[in-house]
C-alpha atoms as a PDB file:
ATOM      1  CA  UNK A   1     127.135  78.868 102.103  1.00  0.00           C
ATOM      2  CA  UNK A   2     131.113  78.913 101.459  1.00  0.00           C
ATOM      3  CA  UNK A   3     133.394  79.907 104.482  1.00  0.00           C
ATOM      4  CA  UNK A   4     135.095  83.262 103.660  1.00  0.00           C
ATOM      5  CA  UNK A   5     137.811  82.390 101.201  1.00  0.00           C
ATOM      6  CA  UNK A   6     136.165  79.911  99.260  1.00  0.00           C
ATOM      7  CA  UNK A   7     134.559  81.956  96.996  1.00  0.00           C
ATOM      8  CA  UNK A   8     136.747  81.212  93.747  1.00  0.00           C
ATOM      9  CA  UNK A   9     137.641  77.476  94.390  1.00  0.00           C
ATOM     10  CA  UNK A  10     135.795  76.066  91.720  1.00  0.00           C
ATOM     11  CA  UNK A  11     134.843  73.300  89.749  1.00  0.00           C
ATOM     12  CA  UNK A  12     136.756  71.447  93.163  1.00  0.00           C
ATOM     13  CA  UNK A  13     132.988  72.358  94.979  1.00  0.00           C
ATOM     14  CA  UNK A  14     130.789  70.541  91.997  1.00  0.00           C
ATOM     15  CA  UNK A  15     130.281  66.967  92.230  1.00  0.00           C
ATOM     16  CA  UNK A  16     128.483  66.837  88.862  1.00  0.00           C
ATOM     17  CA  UNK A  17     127.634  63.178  89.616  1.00  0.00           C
ATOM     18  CA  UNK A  18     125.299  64.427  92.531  1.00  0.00           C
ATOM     19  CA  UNK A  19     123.359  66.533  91.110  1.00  0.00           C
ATOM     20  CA  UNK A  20     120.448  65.943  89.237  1.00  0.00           C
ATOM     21  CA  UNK A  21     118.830  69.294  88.825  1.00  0.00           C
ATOM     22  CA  UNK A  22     119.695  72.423  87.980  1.00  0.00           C
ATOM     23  CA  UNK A  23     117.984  75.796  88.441  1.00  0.00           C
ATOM     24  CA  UNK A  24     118.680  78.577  86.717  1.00  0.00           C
ATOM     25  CA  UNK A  25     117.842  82.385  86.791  1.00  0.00           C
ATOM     26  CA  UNK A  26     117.928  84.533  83.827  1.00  0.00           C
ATOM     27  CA  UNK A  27     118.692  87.968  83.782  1.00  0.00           C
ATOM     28  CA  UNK A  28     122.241  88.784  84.609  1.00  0.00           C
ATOM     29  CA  UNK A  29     123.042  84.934  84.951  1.00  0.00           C
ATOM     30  CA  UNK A  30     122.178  83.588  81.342  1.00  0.00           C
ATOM     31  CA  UNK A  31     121.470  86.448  79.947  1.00  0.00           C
ATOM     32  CA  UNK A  32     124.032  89.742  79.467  1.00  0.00           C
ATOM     33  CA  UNK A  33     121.982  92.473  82.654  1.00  0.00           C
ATOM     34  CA  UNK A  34     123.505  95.114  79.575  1.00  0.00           C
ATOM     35  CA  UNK A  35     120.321  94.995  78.217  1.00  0.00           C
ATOM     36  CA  UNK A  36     118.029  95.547  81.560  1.00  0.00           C
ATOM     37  CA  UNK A  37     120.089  98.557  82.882  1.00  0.00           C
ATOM     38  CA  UNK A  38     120.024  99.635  79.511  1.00  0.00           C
ATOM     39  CA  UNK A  39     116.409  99.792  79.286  1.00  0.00           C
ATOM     40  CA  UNK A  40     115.851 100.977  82.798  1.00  0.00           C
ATOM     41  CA  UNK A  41     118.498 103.842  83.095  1.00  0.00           C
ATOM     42  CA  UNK A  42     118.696 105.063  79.543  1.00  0.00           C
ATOM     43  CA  UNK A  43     116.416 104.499  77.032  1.00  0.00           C
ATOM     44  CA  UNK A  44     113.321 104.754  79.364  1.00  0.00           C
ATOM     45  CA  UNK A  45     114.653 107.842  80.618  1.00  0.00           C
ATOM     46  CA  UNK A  46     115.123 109.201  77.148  1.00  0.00           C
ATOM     47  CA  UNK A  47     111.355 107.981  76.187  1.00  0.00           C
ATOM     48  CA  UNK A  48     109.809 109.361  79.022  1.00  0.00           C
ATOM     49  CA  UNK A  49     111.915 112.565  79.244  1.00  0.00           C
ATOM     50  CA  UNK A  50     110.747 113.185  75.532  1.00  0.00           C
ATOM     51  CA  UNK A  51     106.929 112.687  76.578  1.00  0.00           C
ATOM     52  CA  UNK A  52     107.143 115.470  79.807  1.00  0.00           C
ATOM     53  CA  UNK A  53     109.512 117.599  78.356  1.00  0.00           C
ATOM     54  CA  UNK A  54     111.901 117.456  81.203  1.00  0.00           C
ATOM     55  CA  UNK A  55     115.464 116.964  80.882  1.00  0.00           C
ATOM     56  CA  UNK A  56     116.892 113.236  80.894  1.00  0.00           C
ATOM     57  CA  UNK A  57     118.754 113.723  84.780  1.00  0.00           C
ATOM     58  CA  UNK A  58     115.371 114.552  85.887  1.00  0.00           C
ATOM     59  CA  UNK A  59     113.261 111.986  84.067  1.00  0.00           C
ATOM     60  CA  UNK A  60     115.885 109.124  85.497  1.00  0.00           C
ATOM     61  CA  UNK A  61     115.968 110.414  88.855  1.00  0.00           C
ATOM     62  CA  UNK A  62     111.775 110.239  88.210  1.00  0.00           C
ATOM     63  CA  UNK A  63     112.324 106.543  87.132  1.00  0.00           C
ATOM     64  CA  UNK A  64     115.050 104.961  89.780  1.00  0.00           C
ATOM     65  CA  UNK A  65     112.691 107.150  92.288  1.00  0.00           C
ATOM     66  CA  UNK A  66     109.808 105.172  91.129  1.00  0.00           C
ATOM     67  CA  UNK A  67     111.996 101.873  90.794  1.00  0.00           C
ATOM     68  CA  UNK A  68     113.297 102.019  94.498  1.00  0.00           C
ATOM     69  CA  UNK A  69     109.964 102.594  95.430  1.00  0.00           C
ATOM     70  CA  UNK A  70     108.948  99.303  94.218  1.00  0.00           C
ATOM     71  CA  UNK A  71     112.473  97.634  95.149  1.00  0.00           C
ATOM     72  CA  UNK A  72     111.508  94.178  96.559  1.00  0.00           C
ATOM     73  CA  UNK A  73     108.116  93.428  95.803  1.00  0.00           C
ATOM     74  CA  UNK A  74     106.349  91.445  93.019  1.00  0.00           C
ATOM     75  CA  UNK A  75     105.754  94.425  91.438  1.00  0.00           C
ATOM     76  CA  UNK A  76     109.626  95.530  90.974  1.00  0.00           C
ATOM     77  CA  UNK A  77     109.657  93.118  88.282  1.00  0.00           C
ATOM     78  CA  UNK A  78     105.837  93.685  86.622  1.00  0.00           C
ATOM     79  CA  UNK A  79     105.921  94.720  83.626  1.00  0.00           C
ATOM     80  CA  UNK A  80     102.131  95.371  83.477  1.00  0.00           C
ATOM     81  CA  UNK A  81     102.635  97.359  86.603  1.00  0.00           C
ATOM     82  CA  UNK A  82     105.004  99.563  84.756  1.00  0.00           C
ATOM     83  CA  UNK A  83     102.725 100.095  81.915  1.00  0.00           C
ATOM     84  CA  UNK A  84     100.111 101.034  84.176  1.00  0.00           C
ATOM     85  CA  UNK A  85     101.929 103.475  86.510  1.00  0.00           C
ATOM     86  CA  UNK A  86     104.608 104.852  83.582  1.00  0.00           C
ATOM     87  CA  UNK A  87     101.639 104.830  80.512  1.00  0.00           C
ATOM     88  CA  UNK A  88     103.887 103.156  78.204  1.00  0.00           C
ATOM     89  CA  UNK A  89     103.571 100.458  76.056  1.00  0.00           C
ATOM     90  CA  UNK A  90     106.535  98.727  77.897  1.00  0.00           C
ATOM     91  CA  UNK A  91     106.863  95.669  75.712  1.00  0.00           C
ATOM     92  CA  UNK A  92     106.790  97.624  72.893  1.00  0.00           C
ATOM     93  CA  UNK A  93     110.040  99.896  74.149  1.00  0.00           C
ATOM     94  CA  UNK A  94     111.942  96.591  74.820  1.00  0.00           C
ATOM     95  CA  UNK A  95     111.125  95.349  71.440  1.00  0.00           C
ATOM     96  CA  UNK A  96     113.151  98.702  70.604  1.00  0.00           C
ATOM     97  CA  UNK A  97     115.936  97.755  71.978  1.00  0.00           C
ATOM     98  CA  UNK A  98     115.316  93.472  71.530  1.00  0.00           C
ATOM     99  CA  UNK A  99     119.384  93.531  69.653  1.00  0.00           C
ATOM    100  CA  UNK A 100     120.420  94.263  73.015  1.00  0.00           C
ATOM    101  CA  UNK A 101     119.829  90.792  74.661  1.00  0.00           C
ATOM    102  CA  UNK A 102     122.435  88.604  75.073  1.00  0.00           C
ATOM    103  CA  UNK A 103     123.545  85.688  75.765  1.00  0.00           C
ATOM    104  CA  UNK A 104     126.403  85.391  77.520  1.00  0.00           C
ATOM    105  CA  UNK A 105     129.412  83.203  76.986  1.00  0.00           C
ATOM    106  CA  UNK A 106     129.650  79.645  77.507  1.00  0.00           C
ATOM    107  CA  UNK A 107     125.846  79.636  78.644  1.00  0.00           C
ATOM    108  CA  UNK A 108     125.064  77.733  75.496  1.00  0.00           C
ATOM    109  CA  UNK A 109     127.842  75.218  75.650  1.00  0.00           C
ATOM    110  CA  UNK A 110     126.567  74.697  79.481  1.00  0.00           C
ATOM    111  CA  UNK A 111     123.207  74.162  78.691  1.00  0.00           C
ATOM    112  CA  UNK A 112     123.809  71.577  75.651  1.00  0.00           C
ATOM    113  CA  UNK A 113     126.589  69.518  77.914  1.00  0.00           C
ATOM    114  CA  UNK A 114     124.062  69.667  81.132  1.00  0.00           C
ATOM    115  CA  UNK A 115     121.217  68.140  78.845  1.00  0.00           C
ATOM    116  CA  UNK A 116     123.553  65.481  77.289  1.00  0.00           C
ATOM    117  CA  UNK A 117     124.232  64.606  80.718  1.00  0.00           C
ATOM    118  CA  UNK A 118     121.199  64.251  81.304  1.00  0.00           C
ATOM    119  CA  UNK A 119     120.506  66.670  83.960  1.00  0.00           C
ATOM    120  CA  UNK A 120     116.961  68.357  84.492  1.00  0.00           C
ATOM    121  CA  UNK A 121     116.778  72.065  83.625  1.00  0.00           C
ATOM    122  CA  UNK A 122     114.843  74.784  84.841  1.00  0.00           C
ATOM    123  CA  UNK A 123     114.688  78.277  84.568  1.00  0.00           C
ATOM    124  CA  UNK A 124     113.527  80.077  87.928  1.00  0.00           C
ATOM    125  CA  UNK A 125     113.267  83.606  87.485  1.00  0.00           C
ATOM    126  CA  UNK A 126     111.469  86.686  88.520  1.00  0.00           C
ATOM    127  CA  UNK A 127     110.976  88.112  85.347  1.00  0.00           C
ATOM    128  CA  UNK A 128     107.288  88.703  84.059  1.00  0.00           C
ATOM    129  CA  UNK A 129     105.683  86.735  81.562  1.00  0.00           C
ATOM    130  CA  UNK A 130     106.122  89.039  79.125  1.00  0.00           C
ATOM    131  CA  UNK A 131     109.106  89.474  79.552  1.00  0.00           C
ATOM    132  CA  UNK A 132     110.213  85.836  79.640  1.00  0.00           C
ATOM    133  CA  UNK A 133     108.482  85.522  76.223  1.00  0.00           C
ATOM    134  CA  UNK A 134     110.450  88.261  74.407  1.00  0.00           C
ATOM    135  CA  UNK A 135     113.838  87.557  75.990  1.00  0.00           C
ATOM    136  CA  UNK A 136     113.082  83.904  74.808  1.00  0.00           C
ATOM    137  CA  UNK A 137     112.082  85.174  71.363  1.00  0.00           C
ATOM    138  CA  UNK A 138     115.820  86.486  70.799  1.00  0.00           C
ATOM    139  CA  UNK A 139     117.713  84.115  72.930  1.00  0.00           C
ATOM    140  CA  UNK A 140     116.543  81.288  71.390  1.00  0.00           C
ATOM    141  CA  UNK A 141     117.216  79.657  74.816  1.00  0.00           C
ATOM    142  CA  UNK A 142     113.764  78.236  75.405  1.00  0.00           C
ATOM    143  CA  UNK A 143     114.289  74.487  74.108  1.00  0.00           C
ATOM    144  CA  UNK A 144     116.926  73.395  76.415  1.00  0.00           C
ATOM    145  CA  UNK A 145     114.689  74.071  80.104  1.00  0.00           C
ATOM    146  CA  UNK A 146     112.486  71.172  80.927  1.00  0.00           C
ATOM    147  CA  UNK A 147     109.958  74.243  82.353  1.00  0.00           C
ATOM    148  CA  UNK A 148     110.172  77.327  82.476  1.00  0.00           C
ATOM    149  CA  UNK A 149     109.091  79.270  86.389  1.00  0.00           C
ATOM    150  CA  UNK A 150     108.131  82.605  86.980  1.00  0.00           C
ATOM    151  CA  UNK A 151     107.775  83.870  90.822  1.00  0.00           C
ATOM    152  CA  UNK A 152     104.802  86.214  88.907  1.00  0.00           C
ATOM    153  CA  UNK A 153     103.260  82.226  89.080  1.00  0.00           C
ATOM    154  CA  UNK A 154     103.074  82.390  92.726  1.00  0.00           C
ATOM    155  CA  UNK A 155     102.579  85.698  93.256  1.00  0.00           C
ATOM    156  CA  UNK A 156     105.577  85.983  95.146  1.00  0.00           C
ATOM    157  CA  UNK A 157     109.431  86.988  94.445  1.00  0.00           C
ATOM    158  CA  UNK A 158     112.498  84.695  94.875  1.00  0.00           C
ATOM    159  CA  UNK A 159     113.673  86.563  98.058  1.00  0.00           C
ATOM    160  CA  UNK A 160     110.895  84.651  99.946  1.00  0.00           C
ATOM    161  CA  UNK A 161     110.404  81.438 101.290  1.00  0.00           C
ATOM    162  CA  UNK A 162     107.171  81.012 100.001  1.00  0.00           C
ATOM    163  CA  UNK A 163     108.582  80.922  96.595  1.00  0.00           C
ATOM    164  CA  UNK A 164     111.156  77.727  97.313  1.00  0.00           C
ATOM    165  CA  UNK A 165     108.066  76.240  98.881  1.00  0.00           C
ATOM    166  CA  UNK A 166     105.898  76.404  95.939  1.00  0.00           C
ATOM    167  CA  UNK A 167     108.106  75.634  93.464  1.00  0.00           C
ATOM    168  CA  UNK A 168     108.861  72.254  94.993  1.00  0.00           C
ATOM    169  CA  UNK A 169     104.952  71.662  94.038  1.00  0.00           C
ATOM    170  CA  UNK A 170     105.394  72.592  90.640  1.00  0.00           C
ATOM    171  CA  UNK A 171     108.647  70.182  90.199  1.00  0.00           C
ATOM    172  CA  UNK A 172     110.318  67.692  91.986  1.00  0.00           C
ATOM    173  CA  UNK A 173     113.891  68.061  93.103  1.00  0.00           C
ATOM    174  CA  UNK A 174     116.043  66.734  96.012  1.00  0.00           C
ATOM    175  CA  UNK A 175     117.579  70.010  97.765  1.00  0.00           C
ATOM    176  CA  UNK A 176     120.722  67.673  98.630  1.00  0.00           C
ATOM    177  CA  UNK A 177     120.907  66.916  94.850  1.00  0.00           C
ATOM    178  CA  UNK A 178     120.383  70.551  93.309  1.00  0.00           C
ATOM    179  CA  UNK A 179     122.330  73.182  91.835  1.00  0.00           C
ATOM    180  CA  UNK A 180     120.901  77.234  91.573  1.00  0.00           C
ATOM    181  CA  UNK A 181     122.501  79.798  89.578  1.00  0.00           C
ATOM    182  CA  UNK A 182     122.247  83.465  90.254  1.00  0.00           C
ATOM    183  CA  UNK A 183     123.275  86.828  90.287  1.00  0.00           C
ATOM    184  CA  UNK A 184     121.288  88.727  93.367  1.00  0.00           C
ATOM    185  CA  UNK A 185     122.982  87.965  96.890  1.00  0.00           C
ATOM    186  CA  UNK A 186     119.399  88.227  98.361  1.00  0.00           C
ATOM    187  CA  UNK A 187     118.319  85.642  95.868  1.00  0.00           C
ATOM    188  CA  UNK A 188     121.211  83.458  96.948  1.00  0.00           C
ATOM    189  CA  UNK A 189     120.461  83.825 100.881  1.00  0.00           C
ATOM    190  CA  UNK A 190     116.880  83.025  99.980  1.00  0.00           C
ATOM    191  CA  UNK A 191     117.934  80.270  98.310  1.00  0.00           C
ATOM    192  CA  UNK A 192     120.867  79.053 101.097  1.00  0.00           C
ATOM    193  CA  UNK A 193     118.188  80.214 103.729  1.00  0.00           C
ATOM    194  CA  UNK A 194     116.100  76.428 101.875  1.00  0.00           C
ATOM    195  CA  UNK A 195     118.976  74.281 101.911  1.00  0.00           C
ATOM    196  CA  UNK A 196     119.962  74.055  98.315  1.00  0.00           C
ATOM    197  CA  UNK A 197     122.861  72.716  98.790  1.00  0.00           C
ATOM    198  CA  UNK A 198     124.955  73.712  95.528  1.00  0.00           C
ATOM    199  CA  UNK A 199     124.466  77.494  94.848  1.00  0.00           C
ATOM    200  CA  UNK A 200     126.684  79.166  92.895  1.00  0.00           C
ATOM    201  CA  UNK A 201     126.802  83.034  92.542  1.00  0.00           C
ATOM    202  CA  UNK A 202     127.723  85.059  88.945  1.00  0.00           C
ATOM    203  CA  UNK A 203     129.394  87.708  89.945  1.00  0.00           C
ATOM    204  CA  UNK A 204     129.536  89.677  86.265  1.00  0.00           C
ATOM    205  CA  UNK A 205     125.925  89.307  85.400  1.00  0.00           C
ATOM    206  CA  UNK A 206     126.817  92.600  82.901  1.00  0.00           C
ATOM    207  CA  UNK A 207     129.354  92.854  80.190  1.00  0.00           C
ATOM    208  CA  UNK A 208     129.571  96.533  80.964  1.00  0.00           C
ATOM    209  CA  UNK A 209     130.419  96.222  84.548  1.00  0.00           C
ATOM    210  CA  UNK A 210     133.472  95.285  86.304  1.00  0.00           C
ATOM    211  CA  UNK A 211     133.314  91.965  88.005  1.00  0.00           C
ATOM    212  CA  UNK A 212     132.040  91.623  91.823  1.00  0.00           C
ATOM    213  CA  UNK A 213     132.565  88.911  94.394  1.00  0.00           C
ATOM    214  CA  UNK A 214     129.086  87.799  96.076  1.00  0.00           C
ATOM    215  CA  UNK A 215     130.225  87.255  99.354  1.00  0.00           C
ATOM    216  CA  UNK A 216     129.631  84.092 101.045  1.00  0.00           C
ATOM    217  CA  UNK A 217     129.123  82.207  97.914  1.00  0.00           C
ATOM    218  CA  UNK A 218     131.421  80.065  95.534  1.00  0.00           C
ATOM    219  CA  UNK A 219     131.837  82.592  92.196  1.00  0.00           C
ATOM    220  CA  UNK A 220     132.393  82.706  88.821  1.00  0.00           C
ATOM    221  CA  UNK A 221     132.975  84.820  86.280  1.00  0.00           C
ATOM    222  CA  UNK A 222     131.242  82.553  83.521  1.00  0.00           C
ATOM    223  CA  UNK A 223     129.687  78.898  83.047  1.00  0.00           C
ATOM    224  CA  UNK A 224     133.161  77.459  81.288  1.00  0.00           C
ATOM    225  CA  UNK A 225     134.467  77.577  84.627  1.00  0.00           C
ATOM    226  CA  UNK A 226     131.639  74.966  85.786  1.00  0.00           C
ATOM    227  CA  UNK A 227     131.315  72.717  83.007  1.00  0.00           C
ATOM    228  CA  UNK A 228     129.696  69.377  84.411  1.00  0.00           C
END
């Protein structure tokens, strides 16, 4: 981790030329969170307060309820869990919504100058399947990773140890040579917690939401400020 203060000293804390790896999450740190707390807190609400006939306050109080409920396990992030327990075709209501997903600046230009220097790429994320495919589908993102990780793979979320530890049997990387990307500070301390030794934190994973220092962590606002 940083020491207090160090948060926004940047590209000073990247050695480019020791690292080899790169790990990546994708909602809120390639992608624009817009479209996830869009989906979540409004239009679900809307869909499901529609189906009850209840008003839309009560229908997202329902949902977040529901969420919380769920709030770090596996099935948090399962989408076939939510189809299930909601009775909605889930991929179906994202595929309403599909303009909404993002890409957020400068991710592009990172991910074509990180492969010309011939880094390795991988996107670790605790997305479903699913949703991994669709987000993929409009992104247009999917060429660039050498593999693409899901902690629904394992069976278990990010936040855990177990995950680190099975991911270094799916690929190879030196912990003293890697850099991870994320938004959650509970990812981060996960990922801290297995001696990564480059983690940086985004601290405006949405375009709709002020800015937020991750505490603990070097920050940035976007990827042009880390440009190997």
């Amino acid at each position: 981790m940083a020491h207090p203060g160090e948060e926004n000293k940047l590209n000073s804390h990247i050695d480019w030329s020791q690292i080899d790896t790169i790990l990546l999450d994708l909602d809120g740190t390639l992608l624009d969170l817009n479209f996830d707390l869009h989906f979540w807190l409004k239009y679900l609400p809307k869909v499901y307060s529609e189906k009850h006939n209840i008003s839309f306050e009560d229908s997202k109080n329902i949902i977040i309820s529901m969420l919380d409920s769920q709030e770090g396990k596996l099935t948090w992030y399962c989408l076939d869990y939510w189809e299930e327990k909601l009775d909605f075709d889930i991929m179906k209501l994202k595929g309403d919504i599909a303009h909404l997903i993002q890409v957020h600046n400068h991710v592009l230009n990172f991910l074509i100058t990180a492969r010309s220097k011939e880094k390795r790429i991988y996107l670790v994320t605790n997305a479903h399947r699913k949703g991994i495919a669709l987000k993929m589908q409009m992104s247009k993102l999917e060429g660039y990773f050498d593999e693409i990780v899901s902690s629904h793979d394992f069976g278990v979320i990010k936040q855990e140890q177990q995950f680190w530890e099975q991911l270094t049997t799916v690929i190879q990387f030196d912990n003293e040579r890697t850099i991870f990307f994320d938004d959650s500070l509970d990812v981060l301390e996960s990922a801290s917690t297995f001696k990564i030794k480059n983690i940086i934190a985004i601290n405006k994973p949405s375009s709709m939401i002020d800015k937020k220092i991750v505490p603990g962590f070097i920050n940035i606002e976007s990827f042009l400020e880390v440009m190997p």
